[in-house]
Every structure is written in C-alpha cells, then in structure tokens.
N, C-alpha and C. Protein backbone atom coordinates (compact mmCIF):
# COMPACT_ATOMS: atom_id res chain seq x y z
N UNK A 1 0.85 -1.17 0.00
CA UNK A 1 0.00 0.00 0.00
C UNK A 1 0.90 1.24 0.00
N UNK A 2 0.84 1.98 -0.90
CA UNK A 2 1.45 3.20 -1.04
C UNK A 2 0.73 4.44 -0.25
N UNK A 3 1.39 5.07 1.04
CA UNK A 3 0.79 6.45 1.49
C UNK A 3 0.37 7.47 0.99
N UNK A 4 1.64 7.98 -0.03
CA UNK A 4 1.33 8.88 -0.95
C UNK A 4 0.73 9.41 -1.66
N UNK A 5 0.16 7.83 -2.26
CA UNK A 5 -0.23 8.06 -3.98
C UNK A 5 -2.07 9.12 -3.58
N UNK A 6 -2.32 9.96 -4.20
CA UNK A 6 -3.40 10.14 -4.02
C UNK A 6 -4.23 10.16 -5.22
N UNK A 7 -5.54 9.90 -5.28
CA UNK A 7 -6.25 9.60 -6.71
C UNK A 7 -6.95 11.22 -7.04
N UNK A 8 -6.24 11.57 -8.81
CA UNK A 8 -6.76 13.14 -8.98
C UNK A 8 -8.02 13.19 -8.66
N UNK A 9 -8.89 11.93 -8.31
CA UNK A 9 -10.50 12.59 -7.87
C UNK A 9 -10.65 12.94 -6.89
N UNK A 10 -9.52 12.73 -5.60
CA UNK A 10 -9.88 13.24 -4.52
C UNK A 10 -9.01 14.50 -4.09
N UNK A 11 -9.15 15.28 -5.29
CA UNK A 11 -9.01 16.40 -5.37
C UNK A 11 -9.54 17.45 -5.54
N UNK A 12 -9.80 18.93 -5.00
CA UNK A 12 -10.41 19.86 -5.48
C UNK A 12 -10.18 20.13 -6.76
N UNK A 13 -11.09 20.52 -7.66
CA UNK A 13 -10.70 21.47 -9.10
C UNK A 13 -9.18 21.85 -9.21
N UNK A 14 -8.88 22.69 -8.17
CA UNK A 14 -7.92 24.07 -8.49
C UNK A 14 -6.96 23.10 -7.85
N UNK A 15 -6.67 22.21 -6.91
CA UNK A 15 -5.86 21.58 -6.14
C UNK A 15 -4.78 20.64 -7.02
N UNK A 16 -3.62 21.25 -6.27
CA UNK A 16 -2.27 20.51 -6.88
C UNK A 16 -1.17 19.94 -5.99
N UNK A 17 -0.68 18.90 -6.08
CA UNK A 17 -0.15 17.71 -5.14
C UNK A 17 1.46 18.55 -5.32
N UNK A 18 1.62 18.72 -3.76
CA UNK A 18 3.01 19.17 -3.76
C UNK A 18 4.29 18.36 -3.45
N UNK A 19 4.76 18.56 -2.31
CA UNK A 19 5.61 17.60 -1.67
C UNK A 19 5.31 16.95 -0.66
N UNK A 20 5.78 15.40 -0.27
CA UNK A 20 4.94 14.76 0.38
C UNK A 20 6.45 14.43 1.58
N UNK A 21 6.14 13.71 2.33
CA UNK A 21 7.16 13.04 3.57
C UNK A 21 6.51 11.72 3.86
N UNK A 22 7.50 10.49 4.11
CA UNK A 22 7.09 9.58 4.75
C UNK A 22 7.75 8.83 5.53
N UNK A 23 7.60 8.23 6.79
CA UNK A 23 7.68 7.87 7.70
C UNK A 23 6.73 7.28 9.35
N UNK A 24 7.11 7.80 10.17
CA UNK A 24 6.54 7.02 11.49
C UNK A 24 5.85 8.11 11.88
N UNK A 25 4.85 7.81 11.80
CA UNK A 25 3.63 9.31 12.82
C UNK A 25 2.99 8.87 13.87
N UNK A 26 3.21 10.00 14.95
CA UNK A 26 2.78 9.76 16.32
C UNK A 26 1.38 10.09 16.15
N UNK A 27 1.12 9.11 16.11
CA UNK A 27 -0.77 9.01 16.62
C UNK A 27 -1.71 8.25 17.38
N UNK A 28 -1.91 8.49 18.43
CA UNK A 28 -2.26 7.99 19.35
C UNK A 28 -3.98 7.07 19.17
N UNK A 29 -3.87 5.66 18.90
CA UNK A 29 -5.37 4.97 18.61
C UNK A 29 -5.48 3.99 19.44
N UNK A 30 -5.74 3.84 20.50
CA UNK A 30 -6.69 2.67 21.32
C UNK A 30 -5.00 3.40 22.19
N UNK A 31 -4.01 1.86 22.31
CA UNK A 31 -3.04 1.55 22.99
C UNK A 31 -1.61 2.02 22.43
N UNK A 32 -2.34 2.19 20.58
CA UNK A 32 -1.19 2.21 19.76
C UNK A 32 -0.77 3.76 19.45
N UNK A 33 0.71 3.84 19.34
CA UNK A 33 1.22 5.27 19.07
C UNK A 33 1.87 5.83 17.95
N UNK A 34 2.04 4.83 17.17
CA UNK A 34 3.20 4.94 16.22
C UNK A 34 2.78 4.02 14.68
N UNK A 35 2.33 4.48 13.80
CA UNK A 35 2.13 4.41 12.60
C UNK A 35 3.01 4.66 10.91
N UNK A 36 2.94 3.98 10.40
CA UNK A 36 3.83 4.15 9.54
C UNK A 36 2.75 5.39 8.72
N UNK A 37 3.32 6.38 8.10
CA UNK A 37 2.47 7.51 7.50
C UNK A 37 2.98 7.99 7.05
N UNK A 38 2.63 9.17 6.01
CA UNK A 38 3.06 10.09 5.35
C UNK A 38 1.99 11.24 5.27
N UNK A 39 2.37 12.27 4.92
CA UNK A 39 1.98 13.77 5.54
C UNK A 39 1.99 13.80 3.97
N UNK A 40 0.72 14.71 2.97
CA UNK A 40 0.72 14.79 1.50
C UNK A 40 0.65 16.42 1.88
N UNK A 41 1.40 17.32 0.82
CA UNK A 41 1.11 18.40 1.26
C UNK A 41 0.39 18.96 -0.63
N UNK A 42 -0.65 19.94 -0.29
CA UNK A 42 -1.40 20.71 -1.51
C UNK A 42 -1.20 21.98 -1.23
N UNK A 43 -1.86 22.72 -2.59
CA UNK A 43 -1.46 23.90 -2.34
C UNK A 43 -3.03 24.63 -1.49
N UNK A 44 -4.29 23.34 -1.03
CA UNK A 44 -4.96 23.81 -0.19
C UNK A 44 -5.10 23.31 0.86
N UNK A 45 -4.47 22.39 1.07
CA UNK A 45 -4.61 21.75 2.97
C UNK A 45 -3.49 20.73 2.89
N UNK A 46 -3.25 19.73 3.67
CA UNK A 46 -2.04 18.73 4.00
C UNK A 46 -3.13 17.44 4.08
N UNK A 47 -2.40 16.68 3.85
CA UNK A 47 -3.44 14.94 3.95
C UNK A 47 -2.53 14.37 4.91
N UNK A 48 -2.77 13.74 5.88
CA UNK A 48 -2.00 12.65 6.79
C UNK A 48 -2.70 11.39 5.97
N UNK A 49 -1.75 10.41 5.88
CA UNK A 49 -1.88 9.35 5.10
C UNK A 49 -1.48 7.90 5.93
N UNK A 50 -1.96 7.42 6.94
CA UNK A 50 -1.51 6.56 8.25
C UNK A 50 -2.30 4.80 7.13
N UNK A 51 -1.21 3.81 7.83
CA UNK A 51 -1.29 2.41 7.63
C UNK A 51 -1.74 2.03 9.00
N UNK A 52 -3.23 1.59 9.36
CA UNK A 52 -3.35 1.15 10.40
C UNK A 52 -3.52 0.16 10.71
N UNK A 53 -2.36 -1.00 10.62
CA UNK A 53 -2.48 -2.09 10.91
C UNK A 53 -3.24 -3.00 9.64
N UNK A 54 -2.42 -2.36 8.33
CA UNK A 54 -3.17 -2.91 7.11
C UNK A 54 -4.26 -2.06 6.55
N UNK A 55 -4.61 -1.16 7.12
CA UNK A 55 -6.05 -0.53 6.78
C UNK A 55 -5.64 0.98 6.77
N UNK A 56 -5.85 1.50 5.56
CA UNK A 56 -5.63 2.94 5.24
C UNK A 56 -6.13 3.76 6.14
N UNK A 57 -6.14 4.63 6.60
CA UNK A 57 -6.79 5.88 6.89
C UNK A 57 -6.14 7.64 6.56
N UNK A 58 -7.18 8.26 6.32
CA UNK A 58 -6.58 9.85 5.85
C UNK A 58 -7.03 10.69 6.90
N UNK A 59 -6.60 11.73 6.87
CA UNK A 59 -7.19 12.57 7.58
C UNK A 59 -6.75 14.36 7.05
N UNK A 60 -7.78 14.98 6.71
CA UNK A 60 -7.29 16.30 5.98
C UNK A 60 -7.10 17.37 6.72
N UNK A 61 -6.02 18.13 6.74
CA UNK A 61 -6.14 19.36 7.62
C UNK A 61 -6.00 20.79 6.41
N UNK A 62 -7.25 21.83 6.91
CA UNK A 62 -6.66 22.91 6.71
C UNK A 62 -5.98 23.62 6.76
N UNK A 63 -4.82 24.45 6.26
CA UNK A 63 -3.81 24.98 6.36
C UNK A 63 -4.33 26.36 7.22
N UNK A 64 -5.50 26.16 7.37
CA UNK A 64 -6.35 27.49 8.44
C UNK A 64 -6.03 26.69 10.06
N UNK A 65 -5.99 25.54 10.07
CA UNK A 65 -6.48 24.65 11.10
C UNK A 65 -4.81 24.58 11.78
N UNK A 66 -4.02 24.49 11.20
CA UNK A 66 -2.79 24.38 11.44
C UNK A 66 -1.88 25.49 12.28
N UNK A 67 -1.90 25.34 14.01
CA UNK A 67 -1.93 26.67 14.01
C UNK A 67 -0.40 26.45 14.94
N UNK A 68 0.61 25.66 15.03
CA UNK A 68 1.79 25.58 15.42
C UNK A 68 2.44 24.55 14.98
C-alpha cells in the first residue's frame, strides 16, 4: 500500500499535489502510538496518510487549522 499516492479525484478542481514526507507518525489509537504515514502536502490543505495495521486511513487538515 502506497501512502502517498493520491487519486486526482480526490481532489479539489484548483488543487495541486506538492511535496509529500514519509515515515513514522505519532498518533495515538486505542493503545497504539506509532504508525507508519506520510503527511501529503497541496497547495490547499495537508493529507495525513496513516497504515493502520493494514487498513488505510486519511485525515485532511486545513492549512487554516494548522496553528503551530
């Protein structure tokens, strides 16, 4: 399973895939802390891109939302 890859449909119109990072993200789910992930960055929000134990999950942040 690739983190990165994102499909152009789950994209806005105007939205363009910038630079991405991948590695271990601290995210805290049940017991577990540490996820293999990658962070997608656009030129309208950031995608966290987490492997949870075989099972994708995303999560989108606004670059409004992002505040440190």
């Amino acid at each position: 399973m690739s983190l990165i890859d994102i499909d152009e449909s789950e994209l806005y119109p105007t939205e363009k895939i910038g630079p991405a990072v991948e590695g271990t993200i601290i995210y805290k789910v049940g017991e577990q802390t540490h996820f293999k992930g990658a962070y997608i960055t656009t030129n309208e929000r950031m995608i966290m891109s987490v492997d949870m134990n075989g099972e994708p999950y995303r999560r989108v942040f606004s670059y409004q939302d992002i505040v440190q």
